[in-house]
PDB file of N, CA and C in Angstrom:
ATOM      1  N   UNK A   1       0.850  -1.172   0.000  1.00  0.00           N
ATOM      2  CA  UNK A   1       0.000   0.000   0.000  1.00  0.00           C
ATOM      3  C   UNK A   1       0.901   1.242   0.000  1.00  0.00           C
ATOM      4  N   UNK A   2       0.830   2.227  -1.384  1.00  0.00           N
ATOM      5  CA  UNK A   2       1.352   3.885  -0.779  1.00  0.00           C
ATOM      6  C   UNK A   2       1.058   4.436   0.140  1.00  0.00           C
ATOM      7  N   UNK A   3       2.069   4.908   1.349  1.00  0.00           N
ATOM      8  CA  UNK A   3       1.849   6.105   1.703  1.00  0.00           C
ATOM      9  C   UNK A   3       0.849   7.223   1.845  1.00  0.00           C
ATOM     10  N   UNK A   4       0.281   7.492   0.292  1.00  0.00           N
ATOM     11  CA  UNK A   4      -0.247   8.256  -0.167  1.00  0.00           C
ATOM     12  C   UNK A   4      -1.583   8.153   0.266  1.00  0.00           C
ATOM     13  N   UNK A   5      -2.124   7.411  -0.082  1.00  0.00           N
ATOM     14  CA  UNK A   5      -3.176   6.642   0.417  1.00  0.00           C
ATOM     15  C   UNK A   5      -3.243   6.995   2.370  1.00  0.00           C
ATOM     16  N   UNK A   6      -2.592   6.581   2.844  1.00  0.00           N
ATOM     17  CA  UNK A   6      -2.731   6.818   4.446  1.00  0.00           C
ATOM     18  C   UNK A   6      -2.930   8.452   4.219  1.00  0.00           C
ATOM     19  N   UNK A   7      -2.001   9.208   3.784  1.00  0.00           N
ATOM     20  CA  UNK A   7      -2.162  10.939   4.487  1.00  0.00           C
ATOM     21  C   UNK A   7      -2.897  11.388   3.657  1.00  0.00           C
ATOM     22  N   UNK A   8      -3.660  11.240   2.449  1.00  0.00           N
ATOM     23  CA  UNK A   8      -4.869  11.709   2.080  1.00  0.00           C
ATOM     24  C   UNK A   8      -5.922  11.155   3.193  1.00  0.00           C
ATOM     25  N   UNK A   9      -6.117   9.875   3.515  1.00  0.00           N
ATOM     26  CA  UNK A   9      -7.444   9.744   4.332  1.00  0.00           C
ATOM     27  C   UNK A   9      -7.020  10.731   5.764  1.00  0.00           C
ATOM     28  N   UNK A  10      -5.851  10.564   6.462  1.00  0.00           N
ATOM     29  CA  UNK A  10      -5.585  11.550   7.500  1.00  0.00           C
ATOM     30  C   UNK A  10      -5.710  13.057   7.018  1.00  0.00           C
ATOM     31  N   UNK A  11      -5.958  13.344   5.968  1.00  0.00           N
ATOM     32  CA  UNK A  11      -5.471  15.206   5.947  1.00  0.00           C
ATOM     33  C   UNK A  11      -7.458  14.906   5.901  1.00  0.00           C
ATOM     34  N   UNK A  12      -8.408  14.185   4.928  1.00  0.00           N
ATOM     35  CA  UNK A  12      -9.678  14.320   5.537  1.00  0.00           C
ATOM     36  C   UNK A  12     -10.342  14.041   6.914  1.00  0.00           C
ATOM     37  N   UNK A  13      -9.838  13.049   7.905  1.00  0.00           N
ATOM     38  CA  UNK A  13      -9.879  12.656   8.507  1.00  0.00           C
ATOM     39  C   UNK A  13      -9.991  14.083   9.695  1.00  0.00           C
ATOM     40  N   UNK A  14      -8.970  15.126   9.632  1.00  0.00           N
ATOM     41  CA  UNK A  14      -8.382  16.049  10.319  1.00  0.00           C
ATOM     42  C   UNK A  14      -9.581  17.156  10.117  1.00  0.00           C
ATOM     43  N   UNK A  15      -9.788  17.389   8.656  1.00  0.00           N
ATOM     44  CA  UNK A  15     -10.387  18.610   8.296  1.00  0.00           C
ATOM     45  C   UNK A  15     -11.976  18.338   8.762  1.00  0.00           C
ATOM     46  N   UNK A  16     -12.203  16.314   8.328  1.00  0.00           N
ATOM     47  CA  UNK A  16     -13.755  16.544   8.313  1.00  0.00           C
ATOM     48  C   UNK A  16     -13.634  16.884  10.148  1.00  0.00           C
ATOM     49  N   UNK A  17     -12.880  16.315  10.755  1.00  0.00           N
ATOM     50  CA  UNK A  17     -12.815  16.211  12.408  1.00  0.00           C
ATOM     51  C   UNK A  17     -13.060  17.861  12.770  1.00  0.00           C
ATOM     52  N   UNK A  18     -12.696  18.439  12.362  1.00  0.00           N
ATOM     53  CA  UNK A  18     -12.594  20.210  12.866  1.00  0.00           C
ATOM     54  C   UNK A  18     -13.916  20.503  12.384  1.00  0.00           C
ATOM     55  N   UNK A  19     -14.168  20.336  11.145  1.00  0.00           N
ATOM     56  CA  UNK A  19     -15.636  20.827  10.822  1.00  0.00           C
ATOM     57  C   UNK A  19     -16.959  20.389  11.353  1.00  0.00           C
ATOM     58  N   UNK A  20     -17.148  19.219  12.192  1.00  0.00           N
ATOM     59  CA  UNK A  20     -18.186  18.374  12.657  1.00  0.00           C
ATOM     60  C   UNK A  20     -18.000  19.659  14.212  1.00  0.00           C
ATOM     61  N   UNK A  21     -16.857  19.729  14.693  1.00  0.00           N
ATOM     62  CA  UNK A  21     -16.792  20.767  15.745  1.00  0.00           C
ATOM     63  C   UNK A  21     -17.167  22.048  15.052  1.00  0.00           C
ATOM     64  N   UNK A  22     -16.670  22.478  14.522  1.00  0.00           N
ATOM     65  CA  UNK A  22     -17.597  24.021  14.106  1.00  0.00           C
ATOM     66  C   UNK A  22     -18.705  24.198  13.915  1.00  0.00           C
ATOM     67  N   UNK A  23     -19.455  22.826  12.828  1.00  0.00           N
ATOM     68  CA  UNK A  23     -20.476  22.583  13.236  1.00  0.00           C
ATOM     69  C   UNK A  23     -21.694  22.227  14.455  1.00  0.00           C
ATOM     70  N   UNK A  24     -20.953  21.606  15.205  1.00  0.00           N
ATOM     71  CA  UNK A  24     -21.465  21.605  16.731  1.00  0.00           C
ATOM     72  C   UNK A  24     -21.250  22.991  17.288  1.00  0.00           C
ATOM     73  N   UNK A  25     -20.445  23.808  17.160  1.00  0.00           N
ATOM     74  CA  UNK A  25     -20.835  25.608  17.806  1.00  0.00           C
ATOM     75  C   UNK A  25     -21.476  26.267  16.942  1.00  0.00           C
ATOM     76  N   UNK A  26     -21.871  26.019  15.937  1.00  0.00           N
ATOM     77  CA  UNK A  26     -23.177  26.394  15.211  1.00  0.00           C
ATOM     78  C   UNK A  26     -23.857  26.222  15.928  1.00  0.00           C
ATOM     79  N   UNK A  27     -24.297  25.149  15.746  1.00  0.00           N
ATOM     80  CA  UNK A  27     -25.495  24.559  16.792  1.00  0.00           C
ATOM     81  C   UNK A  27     -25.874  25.160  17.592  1.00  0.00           C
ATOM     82  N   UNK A  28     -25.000  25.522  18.366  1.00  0.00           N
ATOM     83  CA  UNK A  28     -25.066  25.650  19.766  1.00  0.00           C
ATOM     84  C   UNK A  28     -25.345  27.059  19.927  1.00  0.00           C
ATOM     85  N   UNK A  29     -24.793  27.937  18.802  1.00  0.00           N
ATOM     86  CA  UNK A  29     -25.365  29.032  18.967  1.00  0.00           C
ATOM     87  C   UNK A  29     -26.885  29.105  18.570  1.00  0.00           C
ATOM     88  N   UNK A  30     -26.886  28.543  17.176  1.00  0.00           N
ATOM     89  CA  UNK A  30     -28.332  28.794  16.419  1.00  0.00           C
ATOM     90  C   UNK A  30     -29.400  28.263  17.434  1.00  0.00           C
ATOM     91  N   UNK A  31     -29.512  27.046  18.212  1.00  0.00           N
ATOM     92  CA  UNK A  31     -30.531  26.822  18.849  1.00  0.00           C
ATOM     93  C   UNK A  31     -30.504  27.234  20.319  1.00  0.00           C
ATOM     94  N   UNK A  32     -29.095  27.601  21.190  1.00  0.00           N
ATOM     95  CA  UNK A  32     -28.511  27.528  22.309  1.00  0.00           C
ATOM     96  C   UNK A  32     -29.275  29.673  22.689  1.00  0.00           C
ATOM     97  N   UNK A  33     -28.678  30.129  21.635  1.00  0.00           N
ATOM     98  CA  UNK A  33     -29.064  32.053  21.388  1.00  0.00           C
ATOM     99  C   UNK A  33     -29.362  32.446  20.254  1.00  0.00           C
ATOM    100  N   UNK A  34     -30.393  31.400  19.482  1.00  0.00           N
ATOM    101  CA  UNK A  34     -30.854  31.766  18.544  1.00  0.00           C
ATOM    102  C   UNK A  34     -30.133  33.296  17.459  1.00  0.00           C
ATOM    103  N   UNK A  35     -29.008  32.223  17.275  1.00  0.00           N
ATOM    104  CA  UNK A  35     -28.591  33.150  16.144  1.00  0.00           C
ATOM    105  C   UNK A  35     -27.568  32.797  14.856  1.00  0.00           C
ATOM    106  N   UNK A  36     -27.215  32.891  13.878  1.00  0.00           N
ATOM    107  CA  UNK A  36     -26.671  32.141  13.190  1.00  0.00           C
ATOM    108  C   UNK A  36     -26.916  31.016  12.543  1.00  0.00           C
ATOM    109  N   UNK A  37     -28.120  31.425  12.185  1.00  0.00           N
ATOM    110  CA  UNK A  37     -28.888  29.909  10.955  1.00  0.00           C
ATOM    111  C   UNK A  37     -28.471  29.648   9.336  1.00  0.00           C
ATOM    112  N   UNK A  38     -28.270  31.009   9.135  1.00  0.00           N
ATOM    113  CA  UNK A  38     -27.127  31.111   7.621  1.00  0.00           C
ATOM    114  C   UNK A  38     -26.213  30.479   7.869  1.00  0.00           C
ATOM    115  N   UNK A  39     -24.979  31.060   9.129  1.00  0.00           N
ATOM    116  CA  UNK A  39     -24.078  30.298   9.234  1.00  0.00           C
ATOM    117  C   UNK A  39     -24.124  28.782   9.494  1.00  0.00           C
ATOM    118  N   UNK A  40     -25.172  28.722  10.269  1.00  0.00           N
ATOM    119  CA  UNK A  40     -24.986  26.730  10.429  1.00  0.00           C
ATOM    120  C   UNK A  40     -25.553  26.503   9.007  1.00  0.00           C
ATOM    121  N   UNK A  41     -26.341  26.805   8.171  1.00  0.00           N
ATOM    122  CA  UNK A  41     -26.622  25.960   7.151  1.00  0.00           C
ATOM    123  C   UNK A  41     -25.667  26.006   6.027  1.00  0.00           C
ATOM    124  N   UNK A  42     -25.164  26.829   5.897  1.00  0.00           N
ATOM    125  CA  UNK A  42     -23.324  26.775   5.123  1.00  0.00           C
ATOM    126  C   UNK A  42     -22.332  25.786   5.784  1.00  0.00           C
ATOM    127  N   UNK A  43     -22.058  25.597   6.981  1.00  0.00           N
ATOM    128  CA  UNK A  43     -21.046  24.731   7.683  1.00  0.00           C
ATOM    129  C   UNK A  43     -21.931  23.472   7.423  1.00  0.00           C
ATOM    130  N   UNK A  44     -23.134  23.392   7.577  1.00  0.00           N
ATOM    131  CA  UNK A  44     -23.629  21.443   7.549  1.00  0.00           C
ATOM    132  C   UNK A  44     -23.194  21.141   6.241  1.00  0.00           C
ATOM    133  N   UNK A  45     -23.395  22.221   5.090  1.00  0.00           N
ATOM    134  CA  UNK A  45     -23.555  21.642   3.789  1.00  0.00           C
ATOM    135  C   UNK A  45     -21.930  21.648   3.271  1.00  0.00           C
ATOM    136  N   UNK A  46     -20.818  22.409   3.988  1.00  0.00           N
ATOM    137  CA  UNK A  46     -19.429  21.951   3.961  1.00  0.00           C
ATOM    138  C   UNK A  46     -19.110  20.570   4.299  1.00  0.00           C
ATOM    139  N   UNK A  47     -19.617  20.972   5.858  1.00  0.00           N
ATOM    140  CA  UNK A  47     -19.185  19.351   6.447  1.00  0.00           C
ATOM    141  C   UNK A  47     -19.744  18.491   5.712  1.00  0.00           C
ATOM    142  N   UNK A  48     -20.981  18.309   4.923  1.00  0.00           N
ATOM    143  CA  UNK A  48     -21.490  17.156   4.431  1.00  0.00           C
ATOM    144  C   UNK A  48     -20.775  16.717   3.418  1.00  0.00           C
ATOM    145  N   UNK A  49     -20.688  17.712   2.437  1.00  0.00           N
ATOM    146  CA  UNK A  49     -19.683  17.311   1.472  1.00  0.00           C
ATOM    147  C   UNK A  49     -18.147  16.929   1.384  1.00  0.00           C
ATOM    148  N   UNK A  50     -17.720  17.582   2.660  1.00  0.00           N
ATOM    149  CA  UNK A  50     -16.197  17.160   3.489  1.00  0.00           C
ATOM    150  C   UNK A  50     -16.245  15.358   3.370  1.00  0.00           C
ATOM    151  N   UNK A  51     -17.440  15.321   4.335  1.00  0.00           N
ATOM    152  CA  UNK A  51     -17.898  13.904   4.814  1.00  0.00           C
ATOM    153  C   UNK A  51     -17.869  12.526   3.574  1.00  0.00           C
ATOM    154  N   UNK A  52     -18.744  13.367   2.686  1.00  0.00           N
ATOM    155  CA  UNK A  52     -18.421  12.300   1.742  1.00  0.00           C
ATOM    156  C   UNK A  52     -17.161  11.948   1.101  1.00  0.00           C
ATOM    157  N   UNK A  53     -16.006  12.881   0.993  1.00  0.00           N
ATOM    158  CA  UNK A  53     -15.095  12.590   0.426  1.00  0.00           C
ATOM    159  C   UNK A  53     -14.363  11.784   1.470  1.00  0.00           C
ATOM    160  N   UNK A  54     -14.334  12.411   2.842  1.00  0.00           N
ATOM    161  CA  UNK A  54     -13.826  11.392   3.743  1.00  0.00           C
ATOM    162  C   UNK A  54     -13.915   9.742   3.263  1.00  0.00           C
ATOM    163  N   UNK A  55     -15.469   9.577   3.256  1.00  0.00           N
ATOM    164  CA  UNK A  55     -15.991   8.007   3.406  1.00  0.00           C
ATOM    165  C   UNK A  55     -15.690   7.456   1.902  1.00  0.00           C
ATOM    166  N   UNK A  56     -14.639   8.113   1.195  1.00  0.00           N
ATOM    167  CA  UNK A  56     -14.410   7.752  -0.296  1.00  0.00           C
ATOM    168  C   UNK A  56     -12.988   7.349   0.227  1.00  0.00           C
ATOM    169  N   UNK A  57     -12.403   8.599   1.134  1.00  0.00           N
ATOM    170  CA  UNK A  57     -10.899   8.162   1.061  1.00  0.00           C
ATOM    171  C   UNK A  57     -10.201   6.572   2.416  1.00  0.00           C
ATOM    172  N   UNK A  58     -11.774   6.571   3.037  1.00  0.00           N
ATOM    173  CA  UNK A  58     -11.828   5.945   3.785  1.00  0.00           C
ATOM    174  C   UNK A  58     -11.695   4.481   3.708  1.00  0.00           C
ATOM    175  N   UNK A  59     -12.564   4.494   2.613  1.00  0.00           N
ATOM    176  CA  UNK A  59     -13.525   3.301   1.786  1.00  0.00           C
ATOM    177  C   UNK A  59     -11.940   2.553   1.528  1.00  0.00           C
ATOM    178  N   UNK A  60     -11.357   3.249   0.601  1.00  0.00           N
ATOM    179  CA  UNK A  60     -10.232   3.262  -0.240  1.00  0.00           C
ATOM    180  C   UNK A  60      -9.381   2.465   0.510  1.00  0.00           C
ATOM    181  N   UNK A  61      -8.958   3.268   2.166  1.00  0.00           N
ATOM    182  CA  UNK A  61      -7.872   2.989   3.041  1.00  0.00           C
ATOM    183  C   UNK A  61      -8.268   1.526   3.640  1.00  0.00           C
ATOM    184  N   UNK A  62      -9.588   1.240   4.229  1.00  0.00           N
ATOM    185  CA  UNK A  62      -9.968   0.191   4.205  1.00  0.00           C
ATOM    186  C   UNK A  62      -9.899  -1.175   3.552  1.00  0.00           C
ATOM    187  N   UNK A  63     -10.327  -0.633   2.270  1.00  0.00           N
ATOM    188  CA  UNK A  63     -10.181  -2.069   1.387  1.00  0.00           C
ATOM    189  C   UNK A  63      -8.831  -2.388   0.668  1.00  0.00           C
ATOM    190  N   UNK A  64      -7.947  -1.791   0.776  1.00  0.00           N
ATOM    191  CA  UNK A  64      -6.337  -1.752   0.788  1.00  0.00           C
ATOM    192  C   UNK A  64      -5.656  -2.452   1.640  1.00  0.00           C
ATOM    193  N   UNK A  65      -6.442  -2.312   2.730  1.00  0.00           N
ATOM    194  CA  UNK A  65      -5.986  -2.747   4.007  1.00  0.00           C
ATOM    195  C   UNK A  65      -5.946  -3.634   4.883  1.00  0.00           C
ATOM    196  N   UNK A  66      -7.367  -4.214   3.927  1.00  0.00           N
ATOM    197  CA  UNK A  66      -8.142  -5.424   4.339  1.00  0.00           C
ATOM    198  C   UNK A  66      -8.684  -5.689   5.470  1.00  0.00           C
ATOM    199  N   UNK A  67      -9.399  -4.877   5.322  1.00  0.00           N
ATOM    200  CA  UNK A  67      -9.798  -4.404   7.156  1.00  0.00           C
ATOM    201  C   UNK A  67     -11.158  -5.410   6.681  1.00  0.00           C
ATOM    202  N   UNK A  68     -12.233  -5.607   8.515  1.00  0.00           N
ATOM    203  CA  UNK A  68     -13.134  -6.319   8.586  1.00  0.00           C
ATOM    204  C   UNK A  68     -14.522  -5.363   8.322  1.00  0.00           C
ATOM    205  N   UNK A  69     -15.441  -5.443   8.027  1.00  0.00           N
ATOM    206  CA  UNK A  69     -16.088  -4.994   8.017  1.00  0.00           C
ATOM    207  C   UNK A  69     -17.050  -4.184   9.487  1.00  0.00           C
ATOM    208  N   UNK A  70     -16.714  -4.196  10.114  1.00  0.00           N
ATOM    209  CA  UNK A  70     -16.999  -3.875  11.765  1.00  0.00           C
ATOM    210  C   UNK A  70     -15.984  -2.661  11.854  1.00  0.00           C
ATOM    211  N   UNK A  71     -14.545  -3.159  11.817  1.00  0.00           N
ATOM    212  CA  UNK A  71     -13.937  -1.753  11.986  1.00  0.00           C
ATOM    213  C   UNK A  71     -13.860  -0.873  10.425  1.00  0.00           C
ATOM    214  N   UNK A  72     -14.235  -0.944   9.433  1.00  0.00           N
ATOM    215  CA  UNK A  72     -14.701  -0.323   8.284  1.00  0.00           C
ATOM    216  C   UNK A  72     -15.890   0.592   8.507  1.00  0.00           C
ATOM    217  N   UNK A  73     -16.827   0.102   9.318  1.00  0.00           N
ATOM    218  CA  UNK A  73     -18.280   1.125   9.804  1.00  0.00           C
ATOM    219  C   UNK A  73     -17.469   1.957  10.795  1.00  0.00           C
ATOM    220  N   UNK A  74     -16.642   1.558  11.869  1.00  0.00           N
ATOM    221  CA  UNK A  74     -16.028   2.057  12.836  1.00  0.00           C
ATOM    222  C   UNK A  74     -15.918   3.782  12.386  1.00  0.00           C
ATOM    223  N   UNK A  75     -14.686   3.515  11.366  1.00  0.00           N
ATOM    224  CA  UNK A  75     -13.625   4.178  11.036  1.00  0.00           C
ATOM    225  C   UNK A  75     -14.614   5.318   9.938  1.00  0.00           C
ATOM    226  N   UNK A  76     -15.558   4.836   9.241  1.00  0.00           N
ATOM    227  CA  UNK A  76     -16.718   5.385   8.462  1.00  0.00           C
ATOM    228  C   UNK A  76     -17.709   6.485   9.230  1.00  0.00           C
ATOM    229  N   UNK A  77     -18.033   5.719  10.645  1.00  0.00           N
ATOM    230  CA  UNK A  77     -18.897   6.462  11.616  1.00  0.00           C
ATOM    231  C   UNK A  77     -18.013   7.295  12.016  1.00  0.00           C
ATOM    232  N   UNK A  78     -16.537   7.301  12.263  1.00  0.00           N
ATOM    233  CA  UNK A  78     -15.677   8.100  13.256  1.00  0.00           C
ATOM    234  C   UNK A  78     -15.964  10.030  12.590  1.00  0.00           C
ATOM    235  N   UNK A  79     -16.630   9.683  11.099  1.00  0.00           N
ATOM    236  CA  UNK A  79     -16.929  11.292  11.141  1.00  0.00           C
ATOM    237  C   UNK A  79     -18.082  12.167  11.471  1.00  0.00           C
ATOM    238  N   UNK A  80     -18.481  11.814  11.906  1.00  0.00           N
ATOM    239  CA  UNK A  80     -19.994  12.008  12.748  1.00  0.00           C
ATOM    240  C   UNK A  80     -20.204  12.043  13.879  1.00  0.00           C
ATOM    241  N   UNK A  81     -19.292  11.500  14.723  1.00  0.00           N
ATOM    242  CA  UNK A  81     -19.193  11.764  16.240  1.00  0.00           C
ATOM    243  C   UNK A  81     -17.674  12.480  16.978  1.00  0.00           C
ATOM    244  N   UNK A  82     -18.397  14.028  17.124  1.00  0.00           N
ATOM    245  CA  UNK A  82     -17.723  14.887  17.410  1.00  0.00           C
ATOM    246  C   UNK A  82     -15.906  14.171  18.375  1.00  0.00           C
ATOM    247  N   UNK A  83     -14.718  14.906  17.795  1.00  0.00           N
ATOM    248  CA  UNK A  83     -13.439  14.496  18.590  1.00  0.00           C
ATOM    249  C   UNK A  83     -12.994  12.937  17.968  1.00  0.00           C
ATOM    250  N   UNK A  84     -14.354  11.958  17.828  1.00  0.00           N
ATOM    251  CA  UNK A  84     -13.735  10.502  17.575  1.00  0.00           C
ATOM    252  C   UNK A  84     -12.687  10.689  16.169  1.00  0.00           C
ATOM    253  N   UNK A  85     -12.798  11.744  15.235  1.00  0.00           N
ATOM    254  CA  UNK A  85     -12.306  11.328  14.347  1.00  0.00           C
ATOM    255  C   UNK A  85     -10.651  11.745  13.942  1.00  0.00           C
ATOM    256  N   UNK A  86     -10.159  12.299  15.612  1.00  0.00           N
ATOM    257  CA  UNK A  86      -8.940  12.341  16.141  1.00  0.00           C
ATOM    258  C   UNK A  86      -8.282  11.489  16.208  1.00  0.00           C
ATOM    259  N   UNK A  87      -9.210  10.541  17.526  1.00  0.00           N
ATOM    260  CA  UNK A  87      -8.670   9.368  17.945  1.00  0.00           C
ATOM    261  C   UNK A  87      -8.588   7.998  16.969  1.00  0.00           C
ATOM    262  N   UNK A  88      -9.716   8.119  16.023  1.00  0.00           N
ATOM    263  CA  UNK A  88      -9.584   7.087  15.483  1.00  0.00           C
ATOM    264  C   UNK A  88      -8.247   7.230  14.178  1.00  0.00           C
ATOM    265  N   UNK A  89      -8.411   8.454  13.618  1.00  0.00           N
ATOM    266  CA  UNK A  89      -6.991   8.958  12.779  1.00  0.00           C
ATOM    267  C   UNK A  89      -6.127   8.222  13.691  1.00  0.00           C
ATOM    268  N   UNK A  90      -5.856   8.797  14.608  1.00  0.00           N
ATOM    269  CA  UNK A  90      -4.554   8.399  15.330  1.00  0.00           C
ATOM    270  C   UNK A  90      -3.989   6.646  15.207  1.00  0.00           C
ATOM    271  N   UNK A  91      -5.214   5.971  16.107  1.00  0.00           N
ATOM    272  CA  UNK A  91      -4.753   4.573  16.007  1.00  0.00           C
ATOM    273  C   UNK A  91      -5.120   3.963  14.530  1.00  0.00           C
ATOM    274  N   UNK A  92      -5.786   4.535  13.112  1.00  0.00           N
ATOM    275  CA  UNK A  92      -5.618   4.297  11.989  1.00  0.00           C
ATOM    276  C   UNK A  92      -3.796   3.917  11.889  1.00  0.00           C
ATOM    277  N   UNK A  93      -3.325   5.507  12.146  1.00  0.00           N
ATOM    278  CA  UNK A  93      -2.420   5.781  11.482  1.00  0.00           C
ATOM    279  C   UNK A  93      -0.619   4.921  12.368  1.00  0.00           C
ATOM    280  N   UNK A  94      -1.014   4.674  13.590  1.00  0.00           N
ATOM    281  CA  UNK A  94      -0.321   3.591  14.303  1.00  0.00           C
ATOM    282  C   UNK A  94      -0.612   2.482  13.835  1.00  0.00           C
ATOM    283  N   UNK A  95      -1.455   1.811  13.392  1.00  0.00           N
ATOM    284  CA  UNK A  95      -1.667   0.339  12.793  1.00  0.00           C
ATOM    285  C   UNK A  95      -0.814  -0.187  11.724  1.00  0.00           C
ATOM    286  N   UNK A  96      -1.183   0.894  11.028  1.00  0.00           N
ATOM    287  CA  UNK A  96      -0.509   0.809   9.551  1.00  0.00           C
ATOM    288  C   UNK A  96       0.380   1.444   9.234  1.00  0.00           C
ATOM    289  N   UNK A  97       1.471   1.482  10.107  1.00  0.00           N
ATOM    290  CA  UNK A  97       2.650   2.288   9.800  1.00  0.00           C
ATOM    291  C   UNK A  97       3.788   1.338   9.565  1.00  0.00           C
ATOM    292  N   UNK A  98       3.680  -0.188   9.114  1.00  0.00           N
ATOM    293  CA  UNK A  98       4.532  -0.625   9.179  1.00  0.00           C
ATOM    294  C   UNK A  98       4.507  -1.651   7.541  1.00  0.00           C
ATOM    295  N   UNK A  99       3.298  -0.861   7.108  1.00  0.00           N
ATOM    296  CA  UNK A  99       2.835  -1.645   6.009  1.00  0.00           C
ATOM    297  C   UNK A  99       2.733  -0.902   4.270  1.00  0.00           C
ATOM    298  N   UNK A 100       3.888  -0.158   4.171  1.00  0.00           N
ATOM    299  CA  UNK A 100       4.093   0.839   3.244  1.00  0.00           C
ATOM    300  C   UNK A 100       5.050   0.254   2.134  1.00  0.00           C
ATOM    301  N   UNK A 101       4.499   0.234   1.075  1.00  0.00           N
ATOM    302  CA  UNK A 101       5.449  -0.080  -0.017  1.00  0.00           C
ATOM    303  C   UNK A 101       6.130   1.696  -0.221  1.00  0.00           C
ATOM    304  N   UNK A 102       7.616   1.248  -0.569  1.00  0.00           N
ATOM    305  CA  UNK A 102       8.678   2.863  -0.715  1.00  0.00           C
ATOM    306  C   UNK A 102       8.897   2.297  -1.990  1.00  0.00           C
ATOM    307  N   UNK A 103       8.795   3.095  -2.807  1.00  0.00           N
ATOM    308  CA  UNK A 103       8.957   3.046  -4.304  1.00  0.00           C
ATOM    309  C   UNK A 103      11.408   2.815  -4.185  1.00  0.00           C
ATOM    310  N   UNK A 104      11.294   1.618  -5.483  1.00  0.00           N
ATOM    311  CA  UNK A 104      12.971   1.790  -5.525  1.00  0.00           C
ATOM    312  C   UNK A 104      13.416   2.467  -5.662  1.00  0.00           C
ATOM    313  N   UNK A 105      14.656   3.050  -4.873  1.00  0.00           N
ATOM    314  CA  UNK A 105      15.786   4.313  -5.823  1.00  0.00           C
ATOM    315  C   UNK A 105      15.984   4.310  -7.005  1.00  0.00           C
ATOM    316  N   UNK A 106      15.868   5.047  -7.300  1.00  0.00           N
ATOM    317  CA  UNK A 106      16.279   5.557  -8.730  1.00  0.00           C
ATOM    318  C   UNK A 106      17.894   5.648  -9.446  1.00  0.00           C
ATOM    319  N   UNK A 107      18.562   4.613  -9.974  1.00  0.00           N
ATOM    320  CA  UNK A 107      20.063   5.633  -9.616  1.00  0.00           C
ATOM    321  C   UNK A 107      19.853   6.620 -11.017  1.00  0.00           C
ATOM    322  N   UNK A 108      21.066   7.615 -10.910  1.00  0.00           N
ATOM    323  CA  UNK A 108      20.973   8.776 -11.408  1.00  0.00           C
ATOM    324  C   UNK A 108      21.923   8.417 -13.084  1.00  0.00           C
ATOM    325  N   UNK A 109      21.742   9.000 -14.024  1.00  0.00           N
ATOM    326  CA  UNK A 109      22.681   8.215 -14.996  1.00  0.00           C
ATOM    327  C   UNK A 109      23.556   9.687 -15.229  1.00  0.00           C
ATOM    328  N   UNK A 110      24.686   9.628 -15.440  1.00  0.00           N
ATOM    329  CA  UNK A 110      25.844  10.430 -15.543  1.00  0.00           C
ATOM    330  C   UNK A 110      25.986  11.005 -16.807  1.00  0.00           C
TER     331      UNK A 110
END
């Protein structure tokens, strides 16, 4: 498996993770002091679309990986529940750190 593959699903992993929180202080304002309903309905429809690309790059990292189908929903759900999609990045990215094809050197011709 590239590399590549792992820090694309981590760089979504990161962004959808921050936006599910911004989205939750939306929230919290729009229904908490009724204010900011433009703004939350711009951030859901970011995060949503964040989201899906996540569960594309996810999908991807998964079936590469040969993961089970249990921790595949896991790692799928981890963007939807606010902070998890820290922790689960994290021990993603400890699992599979030992399982990287490095492309051969190249030698240089003179």
């Amino acid at each position: 498996m590239k590399r590549s593959v792992l820090t694309r699903y981590r760089v979504m992993a990161y962004v959808t993770a921050v936006m599910l929180l911004v989205l939750c202080t939306c929230m919290v304002f729009k229904y908490g002091f009724d204010m900011g309903e433009n703004v939350t309905l711009a951030v859901s429809q970011v995060h949503g679309f964040l989201y899906i690309i996540y569960l594309v790059f996810a999908f991807d990292l998964g079936s590469k990986a040969k993961w089970s189908f249990g921790k595949l929903l896991w790692v799928l759900l981890a963007g939807t529940i606010p902070t998890a999609g820290f922790f689960v990045e994290r021990k993603v990215s400890r699992e599979l750190a030992g399982q990287f094809v490095e492309p051969a050197p190249v030698a240089a011709k003179a």
